[in-house]
Protein backbone atom coordinates (compact mmCIF):
# COMPACT_ATOMS: atom_id res chain seq x y z
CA UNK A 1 19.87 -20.48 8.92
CA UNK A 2 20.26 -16.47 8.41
CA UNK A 3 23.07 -14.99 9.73
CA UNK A 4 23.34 -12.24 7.27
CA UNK A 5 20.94 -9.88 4.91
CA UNK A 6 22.30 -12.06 2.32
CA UNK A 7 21.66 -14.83 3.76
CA UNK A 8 17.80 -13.37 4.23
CA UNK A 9 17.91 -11.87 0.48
CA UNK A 10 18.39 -14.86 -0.79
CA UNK A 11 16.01 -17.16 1.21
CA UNK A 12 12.85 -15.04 0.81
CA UNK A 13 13.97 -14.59 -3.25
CA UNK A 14 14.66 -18.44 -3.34
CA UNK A 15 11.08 -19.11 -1.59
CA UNK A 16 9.38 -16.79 -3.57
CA UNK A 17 10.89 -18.61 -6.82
CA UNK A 18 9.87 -21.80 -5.12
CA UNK A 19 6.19 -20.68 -5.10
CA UNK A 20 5.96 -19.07 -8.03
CA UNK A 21 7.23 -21.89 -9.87
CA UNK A 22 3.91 -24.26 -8.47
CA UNK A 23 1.36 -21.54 -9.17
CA UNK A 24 1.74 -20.20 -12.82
CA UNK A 25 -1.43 -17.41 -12.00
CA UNK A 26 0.59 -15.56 -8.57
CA UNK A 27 2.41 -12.34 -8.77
CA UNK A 28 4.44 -12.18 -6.03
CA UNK A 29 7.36 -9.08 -6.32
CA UNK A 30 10.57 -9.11 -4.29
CA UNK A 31 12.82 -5.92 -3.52
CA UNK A 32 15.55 -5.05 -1.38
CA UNK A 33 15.80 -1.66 -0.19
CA UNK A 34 18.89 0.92 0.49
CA UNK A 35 18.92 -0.26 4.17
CA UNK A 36 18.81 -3.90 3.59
CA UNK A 37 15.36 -4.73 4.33
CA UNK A 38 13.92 -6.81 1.85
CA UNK A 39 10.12 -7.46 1.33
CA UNK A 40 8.24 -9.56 -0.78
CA UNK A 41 4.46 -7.75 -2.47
CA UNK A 42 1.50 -10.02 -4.31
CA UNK A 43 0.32 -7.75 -7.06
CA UNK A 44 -2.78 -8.92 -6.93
CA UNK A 45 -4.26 -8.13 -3.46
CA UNK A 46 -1.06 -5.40 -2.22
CA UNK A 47 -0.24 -7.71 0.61
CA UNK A 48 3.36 -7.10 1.37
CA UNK A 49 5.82 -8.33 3.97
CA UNK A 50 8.93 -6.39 5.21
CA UNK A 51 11.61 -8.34 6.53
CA UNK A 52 15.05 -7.03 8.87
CA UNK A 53 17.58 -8.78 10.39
CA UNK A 54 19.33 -8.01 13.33
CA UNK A 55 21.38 -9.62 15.50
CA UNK A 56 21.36 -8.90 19.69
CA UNK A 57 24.85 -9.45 21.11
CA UNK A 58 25.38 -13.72 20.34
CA UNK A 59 21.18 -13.86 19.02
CA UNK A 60 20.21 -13.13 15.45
CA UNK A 61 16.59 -12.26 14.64
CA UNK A 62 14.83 -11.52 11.83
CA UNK A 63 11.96 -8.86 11.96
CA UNK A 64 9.00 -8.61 9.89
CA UNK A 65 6.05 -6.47 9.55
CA UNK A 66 2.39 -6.97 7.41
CA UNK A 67 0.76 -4.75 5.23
CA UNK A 68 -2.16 -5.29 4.20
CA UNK A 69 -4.13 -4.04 0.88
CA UNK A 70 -2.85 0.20 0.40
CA UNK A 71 -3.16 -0.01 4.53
CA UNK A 72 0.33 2.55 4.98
CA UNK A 73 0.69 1.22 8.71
CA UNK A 74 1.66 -2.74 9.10
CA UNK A 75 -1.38 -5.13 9.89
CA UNK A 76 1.25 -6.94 12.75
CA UNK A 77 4.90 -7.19 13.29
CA UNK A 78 6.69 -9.88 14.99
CA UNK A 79 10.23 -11.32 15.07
CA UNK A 80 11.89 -15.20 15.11
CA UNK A 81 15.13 -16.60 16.13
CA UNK A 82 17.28 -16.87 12.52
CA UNK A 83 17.06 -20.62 13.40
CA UNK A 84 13.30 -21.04 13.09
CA UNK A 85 13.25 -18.41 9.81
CA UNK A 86 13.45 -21.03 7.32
CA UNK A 87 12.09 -22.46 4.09
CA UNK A 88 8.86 -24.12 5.94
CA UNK A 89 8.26 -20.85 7.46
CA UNK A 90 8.51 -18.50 4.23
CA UNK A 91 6.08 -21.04 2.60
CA UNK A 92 3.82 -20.47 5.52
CA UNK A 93 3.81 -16.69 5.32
CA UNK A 94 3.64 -16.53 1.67
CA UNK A 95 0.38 -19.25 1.30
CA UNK A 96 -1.26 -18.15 4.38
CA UNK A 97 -0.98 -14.62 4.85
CA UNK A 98 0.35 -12.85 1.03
CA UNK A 99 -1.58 -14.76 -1.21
């Protein structure tokens, strides 16, 4: 569960190892920013997702937004309770939408 940028760093890094390590022929480039956003880029195609967290008086959430190609402005942007932001889901956004 993320209940920190840490905590969010190092899911979407971990994930990103994860799929990297089953496909040998992706390029997939994380980066955290000076704010604490984070966002993960495939080299090959310029897909990128930003990610934020935030948290709402007792509710954490965590933002993202998708670019897609050189597009500057973000394809959607949604958010999800830090309980349902987990490894199934990063695997999900990565293989269905980056790559």
């Amino acid at each position: 569960m993320v209940e920190s940028y840490e905590d969010l760093h190092q899911l979407v890094s971990s994930e990103i190892e994860s799929y990297l390590a089953q496909h040998d022929d992706a390029s997939i480039t994380f980066e955290v920013a000076d704010n604490n956003s984070c966002s993960m880029s495939n080299k090959a195609n310029n897909n990128k997702f930003v990610f934020m967290f935030a948290r709402f008086g007792d509710e954490y959430k965590v933002g993202f937004a998708f670019y897609e190609g050189f597009d500057p402005n973000p394809c959607w942007i949604d958010d999800v309770s830090n309980d349902g932001f987990d490894k199934n889901f990063m695997q999900t956004l990565i293989s269905e939408h980056l790559v």
